[in-house]
N, C-alpha and C. Protein backbone atom coordinates (compact mmCIF):
# COMPACT_ATOMS: atom_id res chain seq x y z
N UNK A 1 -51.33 2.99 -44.66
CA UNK A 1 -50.83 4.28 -45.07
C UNK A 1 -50.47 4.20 -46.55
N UNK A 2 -50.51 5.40 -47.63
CA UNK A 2 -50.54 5.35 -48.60
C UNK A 2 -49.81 6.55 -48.93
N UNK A 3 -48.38 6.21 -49.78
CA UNK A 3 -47.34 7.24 -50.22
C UNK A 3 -48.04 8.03 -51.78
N UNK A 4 -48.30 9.04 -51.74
CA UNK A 4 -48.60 9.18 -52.99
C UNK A 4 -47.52 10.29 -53.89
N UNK A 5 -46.90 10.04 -55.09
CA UNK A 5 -45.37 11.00 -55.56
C UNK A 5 -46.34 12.31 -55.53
N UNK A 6 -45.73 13.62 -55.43
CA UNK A 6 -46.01 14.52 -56.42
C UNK A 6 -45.34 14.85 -57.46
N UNK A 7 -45.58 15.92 -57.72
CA UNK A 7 -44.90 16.45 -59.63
C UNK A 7 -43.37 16.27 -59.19
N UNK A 8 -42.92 16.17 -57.98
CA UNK A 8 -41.81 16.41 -57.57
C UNK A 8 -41.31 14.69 -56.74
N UNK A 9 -41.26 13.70 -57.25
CA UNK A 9 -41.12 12.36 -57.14
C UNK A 9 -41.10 12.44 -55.71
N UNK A 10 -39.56 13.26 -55.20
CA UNK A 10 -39.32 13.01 -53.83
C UNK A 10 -39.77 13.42 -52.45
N UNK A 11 -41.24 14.35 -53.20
CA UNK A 11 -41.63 14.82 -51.85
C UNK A 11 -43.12 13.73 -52.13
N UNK A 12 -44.01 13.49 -50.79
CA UNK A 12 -44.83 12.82 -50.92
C UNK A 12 -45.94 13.01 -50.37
N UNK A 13 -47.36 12.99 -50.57
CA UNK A 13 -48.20 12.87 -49.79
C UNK A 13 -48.32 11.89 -49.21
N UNK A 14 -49.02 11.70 -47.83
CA UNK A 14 -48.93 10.61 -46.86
C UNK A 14 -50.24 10.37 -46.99
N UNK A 15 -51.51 9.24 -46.74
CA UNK A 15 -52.42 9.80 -46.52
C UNK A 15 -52.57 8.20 -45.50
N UNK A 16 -53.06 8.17 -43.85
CA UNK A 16 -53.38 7.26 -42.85
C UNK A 16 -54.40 6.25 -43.62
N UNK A 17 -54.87 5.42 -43.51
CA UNK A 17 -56.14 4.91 -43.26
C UNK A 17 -56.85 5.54 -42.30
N UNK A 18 -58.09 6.04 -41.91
CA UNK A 18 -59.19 6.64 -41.06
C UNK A 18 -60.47 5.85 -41.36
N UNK A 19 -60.52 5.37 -40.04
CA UNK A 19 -61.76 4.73 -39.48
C UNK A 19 -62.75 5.61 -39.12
N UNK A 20 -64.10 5.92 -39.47
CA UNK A 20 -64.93 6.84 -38.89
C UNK A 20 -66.17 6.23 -38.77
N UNK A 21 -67.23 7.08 -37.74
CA UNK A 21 -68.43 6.15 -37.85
C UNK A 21 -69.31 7.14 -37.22
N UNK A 22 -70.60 7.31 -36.65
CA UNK A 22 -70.79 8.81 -35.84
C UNK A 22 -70.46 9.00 -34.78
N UNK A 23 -69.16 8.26 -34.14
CA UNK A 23 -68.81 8.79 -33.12
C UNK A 23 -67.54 9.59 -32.90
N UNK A 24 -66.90 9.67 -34.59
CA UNK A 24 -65.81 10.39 -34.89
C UNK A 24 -64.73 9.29 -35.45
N UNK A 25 -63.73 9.70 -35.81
CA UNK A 25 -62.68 8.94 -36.13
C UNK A 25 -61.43 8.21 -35.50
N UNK A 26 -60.75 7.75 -35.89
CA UNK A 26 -59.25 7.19 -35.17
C UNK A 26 -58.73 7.08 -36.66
N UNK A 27 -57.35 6.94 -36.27
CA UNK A 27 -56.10 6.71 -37.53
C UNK A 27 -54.80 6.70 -36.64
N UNK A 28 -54.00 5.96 -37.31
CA UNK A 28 -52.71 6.38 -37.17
C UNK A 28 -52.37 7.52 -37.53
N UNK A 29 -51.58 8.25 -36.94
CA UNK A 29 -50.84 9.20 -37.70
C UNK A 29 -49.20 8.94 -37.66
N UNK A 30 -48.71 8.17 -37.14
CA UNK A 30 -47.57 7.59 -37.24
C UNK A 30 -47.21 6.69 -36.97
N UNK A 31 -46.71 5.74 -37.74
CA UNK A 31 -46.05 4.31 -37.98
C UNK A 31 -44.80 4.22 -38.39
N UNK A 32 -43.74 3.83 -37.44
CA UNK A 32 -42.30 3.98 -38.09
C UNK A 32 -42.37 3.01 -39.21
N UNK A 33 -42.24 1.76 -38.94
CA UNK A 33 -42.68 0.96 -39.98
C UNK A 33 -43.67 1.22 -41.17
N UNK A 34 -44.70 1.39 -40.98
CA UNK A 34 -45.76 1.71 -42.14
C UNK A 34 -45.03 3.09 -42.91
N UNK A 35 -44.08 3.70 -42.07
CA UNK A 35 -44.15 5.25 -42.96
C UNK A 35 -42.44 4.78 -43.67
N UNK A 36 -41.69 3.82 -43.50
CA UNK A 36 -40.50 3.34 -43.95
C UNK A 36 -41.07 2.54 -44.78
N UNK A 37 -41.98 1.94 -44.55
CA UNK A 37 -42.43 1.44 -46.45
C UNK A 37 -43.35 2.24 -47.27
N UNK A 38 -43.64 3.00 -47.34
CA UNK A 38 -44.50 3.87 -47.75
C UNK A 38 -43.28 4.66 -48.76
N UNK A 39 -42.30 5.04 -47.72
CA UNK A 39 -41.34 5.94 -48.54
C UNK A 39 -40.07 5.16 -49.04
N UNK A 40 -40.30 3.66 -48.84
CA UNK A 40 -39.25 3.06 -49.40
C UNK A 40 -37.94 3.11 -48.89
N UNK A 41 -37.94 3.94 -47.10
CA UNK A 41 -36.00 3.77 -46.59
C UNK A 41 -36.40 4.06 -44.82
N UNK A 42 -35.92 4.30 -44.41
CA UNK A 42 -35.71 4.11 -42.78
C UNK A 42 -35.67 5.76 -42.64
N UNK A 43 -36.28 6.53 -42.16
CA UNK A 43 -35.98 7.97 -41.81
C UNK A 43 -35.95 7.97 -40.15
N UNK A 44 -34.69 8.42 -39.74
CA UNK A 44 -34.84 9.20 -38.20
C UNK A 44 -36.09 9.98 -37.86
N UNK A 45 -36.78 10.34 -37.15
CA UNK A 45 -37.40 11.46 -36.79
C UNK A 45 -36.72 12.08 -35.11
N UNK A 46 -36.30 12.90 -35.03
CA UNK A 46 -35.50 13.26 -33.29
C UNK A 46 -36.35 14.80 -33.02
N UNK A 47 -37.67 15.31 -33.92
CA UNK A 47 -37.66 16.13 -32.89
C UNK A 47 -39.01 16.37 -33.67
N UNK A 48 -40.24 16.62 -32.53
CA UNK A 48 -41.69 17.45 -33.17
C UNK A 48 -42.13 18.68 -32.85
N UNK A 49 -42.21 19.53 -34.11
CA UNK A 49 -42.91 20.91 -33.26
C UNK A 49 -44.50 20.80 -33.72
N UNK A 50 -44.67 22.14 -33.27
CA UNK A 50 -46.26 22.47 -32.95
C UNK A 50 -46.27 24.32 -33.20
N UNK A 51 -47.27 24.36 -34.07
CA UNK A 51 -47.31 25.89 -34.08
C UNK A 51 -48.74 25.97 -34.32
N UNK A 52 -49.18 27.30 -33.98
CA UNK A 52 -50.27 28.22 -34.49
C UNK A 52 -50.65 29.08 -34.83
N UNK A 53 -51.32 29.47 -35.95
CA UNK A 53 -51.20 30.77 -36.70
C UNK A 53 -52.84 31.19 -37.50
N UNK A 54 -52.38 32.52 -36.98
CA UNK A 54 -54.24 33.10 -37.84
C UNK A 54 -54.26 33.16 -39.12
N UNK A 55 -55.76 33.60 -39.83
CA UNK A 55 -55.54 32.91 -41.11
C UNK A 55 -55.21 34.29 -41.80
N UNK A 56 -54.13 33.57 -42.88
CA UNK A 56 -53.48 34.71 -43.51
C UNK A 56 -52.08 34.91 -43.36
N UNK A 57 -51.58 34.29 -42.20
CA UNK A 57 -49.84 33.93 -41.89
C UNK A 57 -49.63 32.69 -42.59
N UNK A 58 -48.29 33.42 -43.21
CA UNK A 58 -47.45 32.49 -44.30
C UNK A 58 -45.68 31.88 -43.56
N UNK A 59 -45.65 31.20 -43.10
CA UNK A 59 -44.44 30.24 -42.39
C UNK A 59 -43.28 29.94 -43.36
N UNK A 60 -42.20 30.96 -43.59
CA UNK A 60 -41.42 30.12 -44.86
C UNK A 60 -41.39 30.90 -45.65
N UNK A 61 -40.20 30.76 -46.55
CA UNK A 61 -39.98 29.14 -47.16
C UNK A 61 -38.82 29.00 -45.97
N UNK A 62 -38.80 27.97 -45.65
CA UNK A 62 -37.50 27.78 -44.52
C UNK A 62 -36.92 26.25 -44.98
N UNK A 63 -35.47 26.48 -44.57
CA UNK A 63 -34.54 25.27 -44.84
C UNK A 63 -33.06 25.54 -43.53
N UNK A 64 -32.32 24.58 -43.84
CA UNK A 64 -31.23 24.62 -42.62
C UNK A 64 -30.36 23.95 -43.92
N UNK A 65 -29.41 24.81 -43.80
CA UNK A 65 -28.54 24.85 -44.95
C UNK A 65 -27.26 23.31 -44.26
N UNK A 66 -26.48 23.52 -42.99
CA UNK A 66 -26.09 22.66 -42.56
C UNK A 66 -27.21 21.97 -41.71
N UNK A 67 -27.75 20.49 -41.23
CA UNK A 67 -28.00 20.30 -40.71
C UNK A 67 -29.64 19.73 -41.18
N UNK A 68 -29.64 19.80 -42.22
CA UNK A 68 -31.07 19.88 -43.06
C UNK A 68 -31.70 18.64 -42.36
N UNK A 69 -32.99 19.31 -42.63
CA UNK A 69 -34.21 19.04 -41.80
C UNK A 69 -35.06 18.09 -43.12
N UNK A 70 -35.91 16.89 -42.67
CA UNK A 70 -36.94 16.00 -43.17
C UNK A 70 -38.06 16.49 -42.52
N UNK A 71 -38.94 16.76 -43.36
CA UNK A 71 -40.01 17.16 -42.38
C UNK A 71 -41.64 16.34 -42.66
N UNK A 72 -42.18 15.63 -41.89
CA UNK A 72 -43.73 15.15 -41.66
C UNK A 72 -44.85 15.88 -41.37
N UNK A 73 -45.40 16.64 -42.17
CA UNK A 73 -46.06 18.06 -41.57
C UNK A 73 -47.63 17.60 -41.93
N UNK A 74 -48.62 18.18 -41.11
CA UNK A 74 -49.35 17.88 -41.00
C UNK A 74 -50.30 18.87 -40.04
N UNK A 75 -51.87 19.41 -41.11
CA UNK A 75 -52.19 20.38 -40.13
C UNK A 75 -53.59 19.29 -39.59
N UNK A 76 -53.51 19.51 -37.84
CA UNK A 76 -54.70 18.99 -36.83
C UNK A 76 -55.68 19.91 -36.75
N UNK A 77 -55.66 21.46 -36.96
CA UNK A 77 -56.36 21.91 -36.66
C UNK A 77 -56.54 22.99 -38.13
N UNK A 78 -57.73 23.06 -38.66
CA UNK A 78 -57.76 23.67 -39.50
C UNK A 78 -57.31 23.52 -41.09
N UNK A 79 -56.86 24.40 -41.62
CA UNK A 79 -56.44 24.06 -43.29
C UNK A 79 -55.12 24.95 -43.42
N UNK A 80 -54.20 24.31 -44.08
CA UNK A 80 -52.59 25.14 -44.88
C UNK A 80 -52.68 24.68 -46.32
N UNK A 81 -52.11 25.75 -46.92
CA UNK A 81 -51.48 25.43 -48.15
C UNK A 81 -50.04 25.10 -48.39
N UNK A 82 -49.94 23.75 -48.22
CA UNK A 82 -48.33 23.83 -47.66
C UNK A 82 -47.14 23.33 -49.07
N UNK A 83 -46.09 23.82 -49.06
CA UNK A 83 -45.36 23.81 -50.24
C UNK A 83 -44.00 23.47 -49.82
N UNK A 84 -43.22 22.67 -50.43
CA UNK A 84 -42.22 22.20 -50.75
C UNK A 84 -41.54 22.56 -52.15
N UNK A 85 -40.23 23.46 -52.13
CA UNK A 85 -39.17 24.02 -53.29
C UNK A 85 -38.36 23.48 -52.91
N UNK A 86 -38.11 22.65 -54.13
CA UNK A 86 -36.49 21.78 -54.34
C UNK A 86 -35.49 23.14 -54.52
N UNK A 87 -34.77 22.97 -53.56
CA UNK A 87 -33.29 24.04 -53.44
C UNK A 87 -31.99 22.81 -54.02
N UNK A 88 -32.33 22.24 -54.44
CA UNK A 88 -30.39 21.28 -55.07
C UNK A 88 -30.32 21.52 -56.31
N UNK A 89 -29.66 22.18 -56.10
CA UNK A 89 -28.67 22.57 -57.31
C UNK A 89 -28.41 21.50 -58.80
N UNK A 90 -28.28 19.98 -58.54
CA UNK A 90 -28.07 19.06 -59.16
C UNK A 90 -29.53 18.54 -59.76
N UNK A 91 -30.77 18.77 -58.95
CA UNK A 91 -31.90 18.19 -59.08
C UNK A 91 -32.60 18.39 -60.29
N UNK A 92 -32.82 17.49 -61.18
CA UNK A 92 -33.60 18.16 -62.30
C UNK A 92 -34.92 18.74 -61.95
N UNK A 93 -35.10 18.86 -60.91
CA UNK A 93 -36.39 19.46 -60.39
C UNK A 93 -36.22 20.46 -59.61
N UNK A 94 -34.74 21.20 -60.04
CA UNK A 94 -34.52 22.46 -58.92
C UNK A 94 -35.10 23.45 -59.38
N UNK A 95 -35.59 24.32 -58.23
CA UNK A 95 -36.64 25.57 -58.20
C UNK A 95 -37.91 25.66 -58.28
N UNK A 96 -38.58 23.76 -58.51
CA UNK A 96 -39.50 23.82 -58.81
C UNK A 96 -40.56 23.60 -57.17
N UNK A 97 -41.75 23.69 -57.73
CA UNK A 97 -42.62 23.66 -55.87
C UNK A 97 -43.59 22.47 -56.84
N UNK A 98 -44.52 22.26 -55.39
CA UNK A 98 -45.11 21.91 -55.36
C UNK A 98 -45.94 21.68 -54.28
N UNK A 99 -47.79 22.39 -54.09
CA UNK A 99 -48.65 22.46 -53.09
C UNK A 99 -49.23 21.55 -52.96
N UNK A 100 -49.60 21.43 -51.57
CA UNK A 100 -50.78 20.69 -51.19
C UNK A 100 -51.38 20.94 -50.41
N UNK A 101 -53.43 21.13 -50.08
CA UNK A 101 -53.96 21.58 -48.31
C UNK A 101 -53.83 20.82 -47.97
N UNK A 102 -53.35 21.02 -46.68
CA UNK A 102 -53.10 19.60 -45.32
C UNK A 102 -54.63 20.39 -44.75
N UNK A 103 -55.26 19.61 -44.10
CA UNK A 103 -56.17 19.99 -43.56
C UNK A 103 -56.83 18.64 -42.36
N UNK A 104 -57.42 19.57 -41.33
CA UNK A 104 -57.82 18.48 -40.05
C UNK A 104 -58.83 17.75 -40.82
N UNK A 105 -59.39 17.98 -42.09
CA UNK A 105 -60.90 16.84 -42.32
C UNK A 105 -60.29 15.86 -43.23
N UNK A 106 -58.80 16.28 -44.21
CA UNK A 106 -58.64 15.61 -44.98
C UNK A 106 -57.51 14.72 -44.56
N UNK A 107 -56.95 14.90 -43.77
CA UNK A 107 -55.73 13.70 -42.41
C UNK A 107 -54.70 13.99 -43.31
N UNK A 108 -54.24 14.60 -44.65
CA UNK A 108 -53.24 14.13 -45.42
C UNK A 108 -52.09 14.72 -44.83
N UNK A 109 -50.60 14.28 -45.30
CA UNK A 109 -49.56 14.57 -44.47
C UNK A 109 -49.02 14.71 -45.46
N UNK A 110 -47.46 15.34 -45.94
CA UNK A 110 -46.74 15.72 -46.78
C UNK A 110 -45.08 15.68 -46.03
N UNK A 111 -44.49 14.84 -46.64
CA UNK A 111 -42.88 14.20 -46.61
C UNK A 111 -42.61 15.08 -47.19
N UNK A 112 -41.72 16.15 -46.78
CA UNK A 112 -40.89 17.08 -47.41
C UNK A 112 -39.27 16.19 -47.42
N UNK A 113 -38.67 16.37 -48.23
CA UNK A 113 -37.02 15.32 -47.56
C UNK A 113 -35.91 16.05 -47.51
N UNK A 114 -34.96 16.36 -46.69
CA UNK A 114 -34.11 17.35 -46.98
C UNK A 114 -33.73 17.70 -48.05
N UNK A 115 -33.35 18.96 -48.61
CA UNK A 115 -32.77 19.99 -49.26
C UNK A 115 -33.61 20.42 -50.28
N UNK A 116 -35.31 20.39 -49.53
CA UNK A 116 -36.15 21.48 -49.79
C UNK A 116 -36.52 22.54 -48.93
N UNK A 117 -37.12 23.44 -49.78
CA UNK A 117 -37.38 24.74 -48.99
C UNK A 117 -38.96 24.56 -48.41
N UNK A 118 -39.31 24.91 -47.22
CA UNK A 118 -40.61 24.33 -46.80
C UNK A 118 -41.77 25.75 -46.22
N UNK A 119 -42.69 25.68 -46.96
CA UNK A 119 -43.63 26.57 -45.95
C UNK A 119 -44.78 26.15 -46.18
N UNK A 120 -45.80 27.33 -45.19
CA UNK A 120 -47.16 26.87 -45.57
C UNK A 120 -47.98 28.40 -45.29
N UNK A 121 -48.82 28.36 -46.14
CA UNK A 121 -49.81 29.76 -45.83
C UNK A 121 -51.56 28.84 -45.07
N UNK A 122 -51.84 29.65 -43.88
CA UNK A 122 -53.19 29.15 -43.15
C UNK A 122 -54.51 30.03 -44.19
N UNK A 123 -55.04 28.73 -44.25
CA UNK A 123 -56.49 28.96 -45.20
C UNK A 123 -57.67 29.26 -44.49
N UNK A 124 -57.44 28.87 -43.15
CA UNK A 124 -58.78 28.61 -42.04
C UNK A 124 -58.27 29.64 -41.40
N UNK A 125 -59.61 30.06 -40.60
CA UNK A 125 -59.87 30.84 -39.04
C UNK A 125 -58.30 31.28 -38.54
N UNK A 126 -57.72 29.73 -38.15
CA UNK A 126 -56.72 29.47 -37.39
C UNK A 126 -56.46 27.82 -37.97
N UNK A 127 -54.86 27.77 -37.80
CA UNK A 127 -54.55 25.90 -37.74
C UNK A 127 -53.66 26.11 -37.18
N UNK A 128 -53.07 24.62 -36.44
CA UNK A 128 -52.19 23.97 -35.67
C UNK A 128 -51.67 22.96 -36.57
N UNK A 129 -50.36 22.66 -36.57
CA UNK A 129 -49.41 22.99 -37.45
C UNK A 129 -48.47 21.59 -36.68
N UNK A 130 -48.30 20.54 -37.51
CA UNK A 130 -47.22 19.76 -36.77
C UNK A 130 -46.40 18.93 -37.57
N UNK A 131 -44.64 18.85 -37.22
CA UNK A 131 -44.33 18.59 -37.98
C UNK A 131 -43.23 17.21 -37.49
N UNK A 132 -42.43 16.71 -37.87
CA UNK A 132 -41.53 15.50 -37.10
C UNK A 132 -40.79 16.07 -37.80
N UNK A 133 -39.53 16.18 -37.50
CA UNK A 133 -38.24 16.69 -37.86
C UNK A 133 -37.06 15.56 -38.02
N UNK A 134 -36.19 15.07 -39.21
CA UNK A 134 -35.28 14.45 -38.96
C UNK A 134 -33.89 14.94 -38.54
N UNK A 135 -33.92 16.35 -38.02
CA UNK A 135 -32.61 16.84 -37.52
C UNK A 135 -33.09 17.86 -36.58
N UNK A 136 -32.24 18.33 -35.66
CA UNK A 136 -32.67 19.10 -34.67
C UNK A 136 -32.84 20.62 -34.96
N UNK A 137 -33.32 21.47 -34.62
CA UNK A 137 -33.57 22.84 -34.77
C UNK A 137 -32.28 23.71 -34.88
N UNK A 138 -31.43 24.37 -35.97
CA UNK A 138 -30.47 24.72 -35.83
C UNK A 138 -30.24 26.14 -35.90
N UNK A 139 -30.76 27.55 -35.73
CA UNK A 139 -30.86 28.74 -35.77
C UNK A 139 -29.69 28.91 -36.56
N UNK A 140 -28.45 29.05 -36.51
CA UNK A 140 -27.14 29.57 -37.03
C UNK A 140 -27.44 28.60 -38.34
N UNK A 141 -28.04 28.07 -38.73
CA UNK A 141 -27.74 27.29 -39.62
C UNK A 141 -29.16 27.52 -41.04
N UNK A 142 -30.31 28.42 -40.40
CA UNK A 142 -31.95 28.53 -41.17
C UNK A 142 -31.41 29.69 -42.25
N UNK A 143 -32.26 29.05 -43.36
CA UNK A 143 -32.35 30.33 -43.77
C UNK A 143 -33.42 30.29 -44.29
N UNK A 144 -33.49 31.93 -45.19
CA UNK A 144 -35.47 31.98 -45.67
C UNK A 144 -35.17 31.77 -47.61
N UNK A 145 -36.42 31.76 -48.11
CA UNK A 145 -36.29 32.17 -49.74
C UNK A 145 -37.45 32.58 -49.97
N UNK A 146 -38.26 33.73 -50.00
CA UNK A 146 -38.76 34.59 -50.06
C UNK A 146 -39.96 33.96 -50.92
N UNK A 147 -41.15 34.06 -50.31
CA UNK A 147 -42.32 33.64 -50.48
C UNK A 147 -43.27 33.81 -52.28
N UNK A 148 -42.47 35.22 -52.13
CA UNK A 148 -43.08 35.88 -53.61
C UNK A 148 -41.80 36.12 -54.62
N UNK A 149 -41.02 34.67 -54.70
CA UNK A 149 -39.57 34.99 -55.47
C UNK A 149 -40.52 34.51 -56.84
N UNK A 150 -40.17 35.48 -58.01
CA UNK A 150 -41.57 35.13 -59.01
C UNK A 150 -40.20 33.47 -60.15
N UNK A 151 -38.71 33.83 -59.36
CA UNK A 151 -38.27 32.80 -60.27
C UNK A 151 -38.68 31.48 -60.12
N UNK A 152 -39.17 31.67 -58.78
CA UNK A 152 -39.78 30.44 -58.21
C UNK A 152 -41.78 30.05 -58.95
N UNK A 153 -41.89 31.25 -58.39
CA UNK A 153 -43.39 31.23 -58.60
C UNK A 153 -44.44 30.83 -58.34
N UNK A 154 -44.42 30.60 -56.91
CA UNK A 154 -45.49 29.79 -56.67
C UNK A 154 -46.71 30.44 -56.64
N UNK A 155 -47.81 29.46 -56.71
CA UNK A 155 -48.97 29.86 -56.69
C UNK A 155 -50.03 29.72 -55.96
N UNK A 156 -50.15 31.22 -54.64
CA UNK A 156 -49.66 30.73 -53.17
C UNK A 156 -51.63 31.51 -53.62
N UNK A 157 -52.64 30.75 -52.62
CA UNK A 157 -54.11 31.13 -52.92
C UNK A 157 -54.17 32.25 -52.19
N UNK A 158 -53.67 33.47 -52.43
CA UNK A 158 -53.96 34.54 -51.71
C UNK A 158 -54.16 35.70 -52.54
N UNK A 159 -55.15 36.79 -51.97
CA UNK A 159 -55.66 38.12 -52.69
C UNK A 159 -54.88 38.70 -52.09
N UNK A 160 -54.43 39.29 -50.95
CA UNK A 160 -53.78 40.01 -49.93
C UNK A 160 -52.50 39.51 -49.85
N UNK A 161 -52.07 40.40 -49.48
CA UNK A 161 -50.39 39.88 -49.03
C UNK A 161 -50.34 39.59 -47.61
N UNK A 162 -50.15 38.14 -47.21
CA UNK A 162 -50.12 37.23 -46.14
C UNK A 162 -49.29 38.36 -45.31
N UNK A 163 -49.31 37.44 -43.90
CA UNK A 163 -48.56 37.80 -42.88
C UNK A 163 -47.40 37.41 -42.52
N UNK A 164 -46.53 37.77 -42.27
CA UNK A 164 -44.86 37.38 -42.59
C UNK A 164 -44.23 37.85 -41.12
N UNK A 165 -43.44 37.21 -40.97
CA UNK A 165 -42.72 37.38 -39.54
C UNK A 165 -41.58 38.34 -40.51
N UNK A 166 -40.77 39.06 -39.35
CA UNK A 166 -40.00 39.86 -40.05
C UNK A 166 -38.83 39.28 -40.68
N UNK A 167 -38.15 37.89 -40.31
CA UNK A 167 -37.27 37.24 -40.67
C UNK A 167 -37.44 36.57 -42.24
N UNK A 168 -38.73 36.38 -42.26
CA UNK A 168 -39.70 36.25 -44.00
C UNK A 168 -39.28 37.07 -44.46
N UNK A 169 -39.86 38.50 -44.08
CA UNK A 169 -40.00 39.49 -45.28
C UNK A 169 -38.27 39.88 -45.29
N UNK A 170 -37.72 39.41 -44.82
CA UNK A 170 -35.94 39.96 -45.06
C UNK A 170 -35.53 38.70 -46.00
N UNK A 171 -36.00 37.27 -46.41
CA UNK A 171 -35.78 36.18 -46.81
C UNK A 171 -35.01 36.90 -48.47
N UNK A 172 -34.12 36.17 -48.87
CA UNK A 172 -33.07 36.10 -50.05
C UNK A 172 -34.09 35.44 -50.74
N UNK A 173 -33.90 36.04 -52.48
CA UNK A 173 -34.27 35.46 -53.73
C UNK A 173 -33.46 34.05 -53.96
N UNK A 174 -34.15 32.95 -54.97
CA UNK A 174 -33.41 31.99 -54.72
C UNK A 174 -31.83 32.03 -55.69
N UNK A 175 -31.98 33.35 -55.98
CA UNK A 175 -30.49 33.50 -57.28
C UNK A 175 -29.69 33.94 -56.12
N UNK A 176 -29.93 34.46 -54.99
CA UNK A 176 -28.89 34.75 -54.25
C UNK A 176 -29.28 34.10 -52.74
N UNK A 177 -29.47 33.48 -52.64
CA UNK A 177 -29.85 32.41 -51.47
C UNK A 177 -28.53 31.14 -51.60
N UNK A 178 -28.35 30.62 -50.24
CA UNK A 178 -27.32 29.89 -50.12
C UNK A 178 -28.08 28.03 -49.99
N UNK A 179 -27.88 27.44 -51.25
CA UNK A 179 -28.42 26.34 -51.78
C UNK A 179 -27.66 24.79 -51.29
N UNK A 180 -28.37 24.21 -51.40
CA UNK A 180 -27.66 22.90 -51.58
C UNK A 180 -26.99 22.24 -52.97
N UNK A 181 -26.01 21.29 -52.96
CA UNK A 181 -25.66 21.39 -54.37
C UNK A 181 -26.32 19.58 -54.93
């Protein structure tokens, strides 16, 4: 397995070793060990989800203000454009993002680490969506930061305006969003 920084040191691309041949592939996709040296420390993981979404739904930006979430995300089925915004306040890299496609042909995975803001917009048909969580799912505790905050700015590959659950499109700007410090 191979940690690679982005513009943003602390978030990382993951990328397996993959064996292929014409009868298809194998890889790890998780190694407690291999993924604790990769990122240089010991991370919990206590919980995995699974989602699916048509193309054109945008997931996020989501964070858990108490209780913050590490996340291993990774799309099996299909292609995301998935993004990580540093929300800390202290970070010389606060407000800034940074994308990457996770996609089923390209295996790559993306270490988000707590007290970023996390989403992803689907590029394909459809993808399936998976992530390892280092804290448990906390509802009273999520909040959103609004997909098209231009202080942010990301530069999300879309002509159309994605599909948004209604809890998205109600999501706080990050000047009035409740941050980490």
């Amino acid at each position: 397995m191979r940690a690679t920084p982005t513009a943003i040191p602390d978030v990382l691309v993951i990328e397996p070793k993959v064996f292929g041949d014409a009868r298809g592939f194998f890889f790890e996709s998780f190694n407690q060990s291999a993924f604790d040296d990769a990122i240089g420390k010991h991370v919990d993981f206590v919980q995995d989800n699974h989602s699916r979404s048509a193309k054109g739904v945008l997931r996020g930006l989501h964070y858990q203000i108490q209780q913050p979430q590490g996340k291993l995300v990774r799309a099996v089925r299909g292609a995301v454009f998935d993004v990580a915004v540093d929300i800390r306040r202290s970070s010389p890299t606060f407000g800034k993002w940074v994308g990457v496609e996770l996609s089923e042909e390209n295996h790559k995975q993306l270490w988000v680490p707590p007290g970023f803001a996390h989403g992803f917009l689907v590029l394909s048909e459809s993808a399936e969506f998976l992530y390892k969580t280092t804290d448990y799912y906390a509802p009273a505790h999520e909040r959103s930061i609004a997909w098209n905050d231009p202080d942010v700015a990301i530069a999300w590959p879309v002509t159309d305006t994605p599909t948004l659950s209604q809890k998205d499109q109600q999501a706080a700007m990050l000047k009035q969003a409740e941050l980490f410090e």
